[in-house]
PDB file of N, CA and C in Angstrom:
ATOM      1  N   UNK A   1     116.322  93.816  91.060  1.00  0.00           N
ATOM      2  CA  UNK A   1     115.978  94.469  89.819  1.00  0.00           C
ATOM      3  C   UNK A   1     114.533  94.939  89.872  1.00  0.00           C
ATOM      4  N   UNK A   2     113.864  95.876  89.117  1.00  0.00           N
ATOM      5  CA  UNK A   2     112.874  96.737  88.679  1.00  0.00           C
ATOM      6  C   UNK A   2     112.299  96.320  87.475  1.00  0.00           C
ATOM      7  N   UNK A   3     111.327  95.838  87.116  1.00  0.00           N
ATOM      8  CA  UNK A   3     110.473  95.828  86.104  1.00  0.00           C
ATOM      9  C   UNK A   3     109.290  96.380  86.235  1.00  0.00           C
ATOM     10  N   UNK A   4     108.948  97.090  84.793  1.00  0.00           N
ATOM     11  CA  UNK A   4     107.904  97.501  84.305  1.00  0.00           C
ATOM     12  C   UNK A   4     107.146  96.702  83.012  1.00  0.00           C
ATOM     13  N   UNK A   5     105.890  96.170  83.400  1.00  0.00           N
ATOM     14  CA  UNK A   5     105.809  95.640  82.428  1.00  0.00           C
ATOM     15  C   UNK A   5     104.214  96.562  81.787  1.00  0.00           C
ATOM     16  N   UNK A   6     104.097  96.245  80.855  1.00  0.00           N
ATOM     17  CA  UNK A   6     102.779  96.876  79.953  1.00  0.00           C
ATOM     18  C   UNK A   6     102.275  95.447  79.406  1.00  0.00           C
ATOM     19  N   UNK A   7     100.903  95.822  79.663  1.00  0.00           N
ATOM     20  CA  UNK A   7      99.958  94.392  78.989  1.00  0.00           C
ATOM     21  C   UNK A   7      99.183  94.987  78.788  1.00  0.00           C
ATOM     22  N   UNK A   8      98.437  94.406  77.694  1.00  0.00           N
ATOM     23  CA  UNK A   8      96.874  94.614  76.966  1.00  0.00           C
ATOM     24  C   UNK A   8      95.661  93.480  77.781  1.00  0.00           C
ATOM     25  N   UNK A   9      95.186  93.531  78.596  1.00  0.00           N
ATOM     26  CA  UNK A   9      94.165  92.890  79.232  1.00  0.00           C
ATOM     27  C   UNK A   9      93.304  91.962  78.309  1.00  0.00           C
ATOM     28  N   UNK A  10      92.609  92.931  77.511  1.00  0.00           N
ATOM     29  CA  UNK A  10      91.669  92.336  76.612  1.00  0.00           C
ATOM     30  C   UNK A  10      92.233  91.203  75.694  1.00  0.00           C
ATOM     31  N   UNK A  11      93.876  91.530  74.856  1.00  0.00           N
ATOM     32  CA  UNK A  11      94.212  90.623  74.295  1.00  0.00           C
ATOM     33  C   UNK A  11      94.944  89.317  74.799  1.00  0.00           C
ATOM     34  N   UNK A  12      95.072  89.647  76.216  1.00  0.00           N
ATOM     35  CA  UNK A  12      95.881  88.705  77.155  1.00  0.00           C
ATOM     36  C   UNK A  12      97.335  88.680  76.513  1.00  0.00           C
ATOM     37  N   UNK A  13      98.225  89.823  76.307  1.00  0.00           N
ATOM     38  CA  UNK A  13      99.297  90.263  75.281  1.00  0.00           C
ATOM     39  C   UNK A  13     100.362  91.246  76.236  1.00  0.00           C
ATOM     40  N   UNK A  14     101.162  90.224  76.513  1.00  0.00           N
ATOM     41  CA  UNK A  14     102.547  91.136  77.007  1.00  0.00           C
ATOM     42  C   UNK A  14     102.945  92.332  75.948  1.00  0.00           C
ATOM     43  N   UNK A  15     102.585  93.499  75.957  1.00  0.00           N
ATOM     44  CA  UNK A  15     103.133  94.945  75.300  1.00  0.00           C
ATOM     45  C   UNK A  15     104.752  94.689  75.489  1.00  0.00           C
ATOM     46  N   UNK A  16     105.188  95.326  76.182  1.00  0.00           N
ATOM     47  CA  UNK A  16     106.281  95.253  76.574  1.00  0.00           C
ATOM     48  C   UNK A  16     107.312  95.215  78.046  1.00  0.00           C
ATOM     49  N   UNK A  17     108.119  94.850  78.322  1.00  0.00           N
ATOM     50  CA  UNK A  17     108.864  94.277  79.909  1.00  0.00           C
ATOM     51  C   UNK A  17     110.331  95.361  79.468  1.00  0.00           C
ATOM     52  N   UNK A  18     110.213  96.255  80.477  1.00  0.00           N
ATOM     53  CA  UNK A  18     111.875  96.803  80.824  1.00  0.00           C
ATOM     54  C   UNK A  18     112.004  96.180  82.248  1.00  0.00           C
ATOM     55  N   UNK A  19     113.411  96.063  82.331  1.00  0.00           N
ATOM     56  CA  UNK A  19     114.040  95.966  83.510  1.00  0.00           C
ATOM     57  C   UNK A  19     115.044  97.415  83.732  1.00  0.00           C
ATOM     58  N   UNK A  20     115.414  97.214  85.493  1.00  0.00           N
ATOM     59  CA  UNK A  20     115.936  98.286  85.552  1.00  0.00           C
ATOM     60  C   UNK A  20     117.074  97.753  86.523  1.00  0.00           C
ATOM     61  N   UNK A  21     118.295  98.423  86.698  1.00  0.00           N
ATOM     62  CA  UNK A  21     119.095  97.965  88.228  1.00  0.00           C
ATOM     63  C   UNK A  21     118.455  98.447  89.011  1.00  0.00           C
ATOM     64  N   UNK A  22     118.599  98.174  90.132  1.00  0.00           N
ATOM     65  CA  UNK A  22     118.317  98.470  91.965  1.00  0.00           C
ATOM     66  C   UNK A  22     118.522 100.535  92.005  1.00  0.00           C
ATOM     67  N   UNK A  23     120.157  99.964  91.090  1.00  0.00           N
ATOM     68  CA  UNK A  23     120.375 101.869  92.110  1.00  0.00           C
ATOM     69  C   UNK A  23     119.603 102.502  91.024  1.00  0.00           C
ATOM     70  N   UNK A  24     118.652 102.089  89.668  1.00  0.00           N
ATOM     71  CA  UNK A  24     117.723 103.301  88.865  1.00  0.00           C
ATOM     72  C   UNK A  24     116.359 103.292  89.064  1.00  0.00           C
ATOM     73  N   UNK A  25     116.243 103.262  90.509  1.00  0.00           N
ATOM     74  CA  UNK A  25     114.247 103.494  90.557  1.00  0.00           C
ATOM     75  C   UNK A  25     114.030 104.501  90.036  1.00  0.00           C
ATOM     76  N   UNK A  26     114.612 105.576  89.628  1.00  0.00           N
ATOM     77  CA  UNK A  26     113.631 106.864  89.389  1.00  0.00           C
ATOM     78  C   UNK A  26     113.401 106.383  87.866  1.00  0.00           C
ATOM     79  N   UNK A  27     114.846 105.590  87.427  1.00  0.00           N
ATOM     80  CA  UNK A  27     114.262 105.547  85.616  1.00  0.00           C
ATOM     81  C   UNK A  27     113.171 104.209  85.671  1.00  0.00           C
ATOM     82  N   UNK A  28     113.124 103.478  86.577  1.00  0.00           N
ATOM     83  CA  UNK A  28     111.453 102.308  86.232  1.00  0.00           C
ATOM     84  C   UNK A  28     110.286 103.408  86.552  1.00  0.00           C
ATOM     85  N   UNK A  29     110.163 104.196  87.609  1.00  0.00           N
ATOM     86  CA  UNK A  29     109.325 104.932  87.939  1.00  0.00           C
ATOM     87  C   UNK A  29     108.906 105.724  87.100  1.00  0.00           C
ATOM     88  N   UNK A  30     109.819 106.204  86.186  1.00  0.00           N
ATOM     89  CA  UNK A  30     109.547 107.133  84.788  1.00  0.00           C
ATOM     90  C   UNK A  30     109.122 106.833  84.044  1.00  0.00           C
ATOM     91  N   UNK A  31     109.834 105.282  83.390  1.00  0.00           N
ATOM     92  CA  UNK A  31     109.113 104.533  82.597  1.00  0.00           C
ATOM     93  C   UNK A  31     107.683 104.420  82.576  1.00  0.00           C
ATOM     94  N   UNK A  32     107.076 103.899  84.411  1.00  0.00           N
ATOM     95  CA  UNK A  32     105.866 103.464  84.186  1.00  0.00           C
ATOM     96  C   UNK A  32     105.163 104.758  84.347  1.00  0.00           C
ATOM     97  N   UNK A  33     105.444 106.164  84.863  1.00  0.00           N
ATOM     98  CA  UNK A  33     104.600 106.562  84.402  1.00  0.00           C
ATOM     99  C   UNK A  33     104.526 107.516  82.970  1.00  0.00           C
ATOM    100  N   UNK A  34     105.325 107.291  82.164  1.00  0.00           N
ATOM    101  CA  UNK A  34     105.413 107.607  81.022  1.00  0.00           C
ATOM    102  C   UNK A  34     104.495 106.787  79.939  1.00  0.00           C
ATOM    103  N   UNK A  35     104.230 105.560  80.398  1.00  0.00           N
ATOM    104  CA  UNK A  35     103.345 104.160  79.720  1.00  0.00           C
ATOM    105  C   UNK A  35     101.926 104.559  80.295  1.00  0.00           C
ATOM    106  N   UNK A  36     101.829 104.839  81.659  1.00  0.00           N
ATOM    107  CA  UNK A  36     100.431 104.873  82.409  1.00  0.00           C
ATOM    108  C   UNK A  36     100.014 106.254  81.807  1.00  0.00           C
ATOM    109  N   UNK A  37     100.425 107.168  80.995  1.00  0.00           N
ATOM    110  CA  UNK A  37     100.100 108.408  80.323  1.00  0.00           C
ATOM    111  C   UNK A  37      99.746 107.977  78.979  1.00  0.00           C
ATOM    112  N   UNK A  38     100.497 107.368  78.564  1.00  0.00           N
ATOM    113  CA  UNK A  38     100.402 106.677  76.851  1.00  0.00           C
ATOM    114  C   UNK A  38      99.432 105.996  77.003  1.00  0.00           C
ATOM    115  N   UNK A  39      98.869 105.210  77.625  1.00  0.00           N
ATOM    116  CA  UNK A  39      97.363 104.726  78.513  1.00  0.00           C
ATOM    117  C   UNK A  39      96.242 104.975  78.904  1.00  0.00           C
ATOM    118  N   UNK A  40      96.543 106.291  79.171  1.00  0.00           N
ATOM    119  CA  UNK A  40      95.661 106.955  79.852  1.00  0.00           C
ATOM    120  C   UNK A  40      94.563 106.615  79.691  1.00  0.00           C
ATOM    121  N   UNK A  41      93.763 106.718  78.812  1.00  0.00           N
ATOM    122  CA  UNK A  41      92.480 106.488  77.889  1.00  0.00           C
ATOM    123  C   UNK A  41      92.101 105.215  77.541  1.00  0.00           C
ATOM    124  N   UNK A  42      93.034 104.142  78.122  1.00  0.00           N
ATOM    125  CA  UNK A  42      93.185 102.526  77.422  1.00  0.00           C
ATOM    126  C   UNK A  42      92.479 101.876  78.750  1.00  0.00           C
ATOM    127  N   UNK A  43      91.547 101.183  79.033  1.00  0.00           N
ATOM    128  CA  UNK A  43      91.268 100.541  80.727  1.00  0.00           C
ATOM    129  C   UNK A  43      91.891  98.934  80.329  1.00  0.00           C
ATOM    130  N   UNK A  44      92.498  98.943  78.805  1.00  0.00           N
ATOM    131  CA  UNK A  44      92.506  97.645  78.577  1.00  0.00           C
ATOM    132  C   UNK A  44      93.995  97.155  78.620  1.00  0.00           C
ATOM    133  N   UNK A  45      94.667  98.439  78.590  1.00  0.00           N
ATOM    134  CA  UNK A  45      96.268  98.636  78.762  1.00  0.00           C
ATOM    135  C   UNK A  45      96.515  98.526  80.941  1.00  0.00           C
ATOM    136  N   UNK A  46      97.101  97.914  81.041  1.00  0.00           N
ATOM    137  CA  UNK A  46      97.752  97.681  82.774  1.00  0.00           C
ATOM    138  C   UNK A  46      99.734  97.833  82.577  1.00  0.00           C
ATOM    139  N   UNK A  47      99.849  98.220  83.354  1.00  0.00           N
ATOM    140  CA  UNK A  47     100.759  98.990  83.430  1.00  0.00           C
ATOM    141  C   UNK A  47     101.266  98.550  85.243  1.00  0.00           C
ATOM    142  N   UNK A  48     102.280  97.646  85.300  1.00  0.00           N
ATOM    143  CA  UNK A  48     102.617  97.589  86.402  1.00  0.00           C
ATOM    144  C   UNK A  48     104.632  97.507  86.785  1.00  0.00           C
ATOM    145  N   UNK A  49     104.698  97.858  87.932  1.00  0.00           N
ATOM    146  CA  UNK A  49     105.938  98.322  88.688  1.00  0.00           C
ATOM    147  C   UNK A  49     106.105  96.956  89.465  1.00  0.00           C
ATOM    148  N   UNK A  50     107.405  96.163  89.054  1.00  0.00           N
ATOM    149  CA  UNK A  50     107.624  95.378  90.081  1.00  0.00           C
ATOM    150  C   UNK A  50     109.468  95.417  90.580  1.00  0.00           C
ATOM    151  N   UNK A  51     109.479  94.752  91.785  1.00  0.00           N
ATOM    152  CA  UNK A  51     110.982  94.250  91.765  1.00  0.00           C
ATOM    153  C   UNK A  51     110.778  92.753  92.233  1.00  0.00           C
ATOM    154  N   UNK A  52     111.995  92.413  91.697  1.00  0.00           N
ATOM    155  CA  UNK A  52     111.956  90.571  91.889  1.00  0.00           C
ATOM    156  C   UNK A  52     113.908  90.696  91.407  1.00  0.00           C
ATOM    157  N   UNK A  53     113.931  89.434  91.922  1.00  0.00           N
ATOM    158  CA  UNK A  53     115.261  89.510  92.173  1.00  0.00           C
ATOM    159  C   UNK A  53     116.040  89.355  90.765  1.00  0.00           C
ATOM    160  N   UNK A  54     114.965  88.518  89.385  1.00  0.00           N
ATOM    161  CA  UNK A  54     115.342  88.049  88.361  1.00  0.00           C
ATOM    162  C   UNK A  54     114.291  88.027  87.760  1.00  0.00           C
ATOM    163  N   UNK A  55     114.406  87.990  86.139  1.00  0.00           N
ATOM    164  CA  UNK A  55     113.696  87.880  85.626  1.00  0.00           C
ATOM    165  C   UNK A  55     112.584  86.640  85.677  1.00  0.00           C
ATOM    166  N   UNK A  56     113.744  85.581  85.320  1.00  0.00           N
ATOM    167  CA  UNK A  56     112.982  84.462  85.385  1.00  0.00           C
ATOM    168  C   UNK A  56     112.045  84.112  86.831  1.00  0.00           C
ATOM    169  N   UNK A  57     112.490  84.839  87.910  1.00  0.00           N
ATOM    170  CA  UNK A  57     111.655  84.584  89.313  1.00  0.00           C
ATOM    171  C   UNK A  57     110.078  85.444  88.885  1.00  0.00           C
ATOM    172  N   UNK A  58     110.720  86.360  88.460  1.00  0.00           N
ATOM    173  CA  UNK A  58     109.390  87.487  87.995  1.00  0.00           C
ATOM    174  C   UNK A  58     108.396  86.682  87.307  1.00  0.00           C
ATOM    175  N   UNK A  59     108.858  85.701  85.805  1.00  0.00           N
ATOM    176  CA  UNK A  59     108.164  84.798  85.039  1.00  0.00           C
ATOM    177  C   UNK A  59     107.352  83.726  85.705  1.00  0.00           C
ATOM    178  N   UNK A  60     107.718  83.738  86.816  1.00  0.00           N
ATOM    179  CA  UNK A  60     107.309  82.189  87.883  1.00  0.00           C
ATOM    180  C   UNK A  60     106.131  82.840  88.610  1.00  0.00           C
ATOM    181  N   UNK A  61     106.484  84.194  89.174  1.00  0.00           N
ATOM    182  CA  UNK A  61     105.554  84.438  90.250  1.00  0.00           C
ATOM    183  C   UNK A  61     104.223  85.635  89.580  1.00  0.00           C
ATOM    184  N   UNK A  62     104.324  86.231  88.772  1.00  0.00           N
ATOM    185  CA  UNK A  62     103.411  86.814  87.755  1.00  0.00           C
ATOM    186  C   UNK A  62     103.698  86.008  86.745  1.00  0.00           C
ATOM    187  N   UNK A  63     102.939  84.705  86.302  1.00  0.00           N
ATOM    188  CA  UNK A  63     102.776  83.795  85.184  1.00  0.00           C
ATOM    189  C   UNK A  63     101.765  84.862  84.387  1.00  0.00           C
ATOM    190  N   UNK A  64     100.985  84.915  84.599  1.00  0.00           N
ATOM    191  CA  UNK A  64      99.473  85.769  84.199  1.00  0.00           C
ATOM    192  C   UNK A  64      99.893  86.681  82.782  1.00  0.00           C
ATOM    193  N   UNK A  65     101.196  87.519  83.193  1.00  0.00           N
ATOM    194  CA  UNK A  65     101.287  88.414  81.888  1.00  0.00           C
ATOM    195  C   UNK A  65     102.266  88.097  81.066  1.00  0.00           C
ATOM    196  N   UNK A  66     102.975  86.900  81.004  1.00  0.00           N
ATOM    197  CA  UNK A  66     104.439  86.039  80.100  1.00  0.00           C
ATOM    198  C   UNK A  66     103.060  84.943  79.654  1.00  0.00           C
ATOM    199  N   UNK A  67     101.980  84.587  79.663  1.00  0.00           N
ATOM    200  CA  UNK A  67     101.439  82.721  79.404  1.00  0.00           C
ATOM    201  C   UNK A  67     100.068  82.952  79.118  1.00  0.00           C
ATOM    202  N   UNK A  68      99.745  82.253  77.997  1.00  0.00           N
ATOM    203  CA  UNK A  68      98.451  82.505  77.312  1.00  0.00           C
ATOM    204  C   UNK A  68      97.514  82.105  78.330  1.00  0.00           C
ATOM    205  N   UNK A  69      96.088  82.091  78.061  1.00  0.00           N
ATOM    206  CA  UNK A  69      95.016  81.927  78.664  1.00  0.00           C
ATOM    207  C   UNK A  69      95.399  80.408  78.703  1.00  0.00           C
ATOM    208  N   UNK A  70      95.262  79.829  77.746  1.00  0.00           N
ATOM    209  CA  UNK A  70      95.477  78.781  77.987  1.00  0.00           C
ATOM    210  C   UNK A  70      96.843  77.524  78.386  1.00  0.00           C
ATOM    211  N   UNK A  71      97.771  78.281  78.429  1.00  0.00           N
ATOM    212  CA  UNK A  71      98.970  77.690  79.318  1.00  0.00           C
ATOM    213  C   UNK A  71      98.846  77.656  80.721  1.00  0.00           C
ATOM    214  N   UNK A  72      98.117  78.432  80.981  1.00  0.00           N
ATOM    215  CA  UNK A  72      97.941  79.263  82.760  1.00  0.00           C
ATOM    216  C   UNK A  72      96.924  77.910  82.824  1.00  0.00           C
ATOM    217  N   UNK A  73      95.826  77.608  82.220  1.00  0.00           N
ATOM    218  CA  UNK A  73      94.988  76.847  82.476  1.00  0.00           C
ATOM    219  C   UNK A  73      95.736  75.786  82.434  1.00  0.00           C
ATOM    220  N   UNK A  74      96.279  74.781  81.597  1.00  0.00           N
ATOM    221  CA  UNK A  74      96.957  73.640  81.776  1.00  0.00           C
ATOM    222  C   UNK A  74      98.376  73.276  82.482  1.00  0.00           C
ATOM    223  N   UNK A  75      98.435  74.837  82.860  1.00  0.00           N
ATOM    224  CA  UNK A  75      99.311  74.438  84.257  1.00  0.00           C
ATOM    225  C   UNK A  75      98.790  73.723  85.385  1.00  0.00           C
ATOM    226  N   UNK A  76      97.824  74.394  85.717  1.00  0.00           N
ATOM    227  CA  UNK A  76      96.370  74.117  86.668  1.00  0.00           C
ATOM    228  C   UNK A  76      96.894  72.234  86.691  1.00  0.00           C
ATOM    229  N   UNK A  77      96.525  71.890  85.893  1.00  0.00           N
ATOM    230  CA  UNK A  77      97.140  70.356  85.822  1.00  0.00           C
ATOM    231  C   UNK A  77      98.069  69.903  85.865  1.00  0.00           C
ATOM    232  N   UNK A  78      99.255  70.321  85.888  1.00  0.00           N
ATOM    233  CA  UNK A  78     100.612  69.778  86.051  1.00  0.00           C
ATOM    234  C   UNK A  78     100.862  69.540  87.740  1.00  0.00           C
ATOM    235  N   UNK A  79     101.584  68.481  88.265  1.00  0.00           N
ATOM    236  CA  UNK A  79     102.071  68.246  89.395  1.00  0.00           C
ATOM    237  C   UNK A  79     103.151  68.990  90.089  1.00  0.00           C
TER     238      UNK A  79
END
């Protein structure tokens, strides 16, 4: 699968997450750059293209834009 996700940097704030199937890269590719235009002018808006096999794998391995500042930090402590 294909995700696009949109985040606000400054607010540490998931915007919004599409997913896409495998056989629609051109529609994630559209997506993001349809968002990276709506952006344009934003340095605080990020705008990124991924594939991962699942969502939830996606949630595990980019924690950063699903988990507050401070969840990310008290993960840091968990075993």
């Amino acid at each position: 699968m294909q995700f696009v996700v949109e985040y606000d940097r400054q607010k540490m704030v998931l915007l919004s997450l599409d997913s896409f199937d495998d056989d629609r890269p051109s529609e994630a590719m559209r997506r993001k750059l349809d968002l990276e235009l709506l952006h344009a002018n934003d340095q605080n808006v990020e705008v990124a293209l991924f594939q991962s096999s699942s969502e939830s794998m996606l949630r595990r391995t980019h924690a950063r834009y699903f988990r507050s500042a401070r969840e990310l930090a008290d993960s840091f402590g968990e075993s």
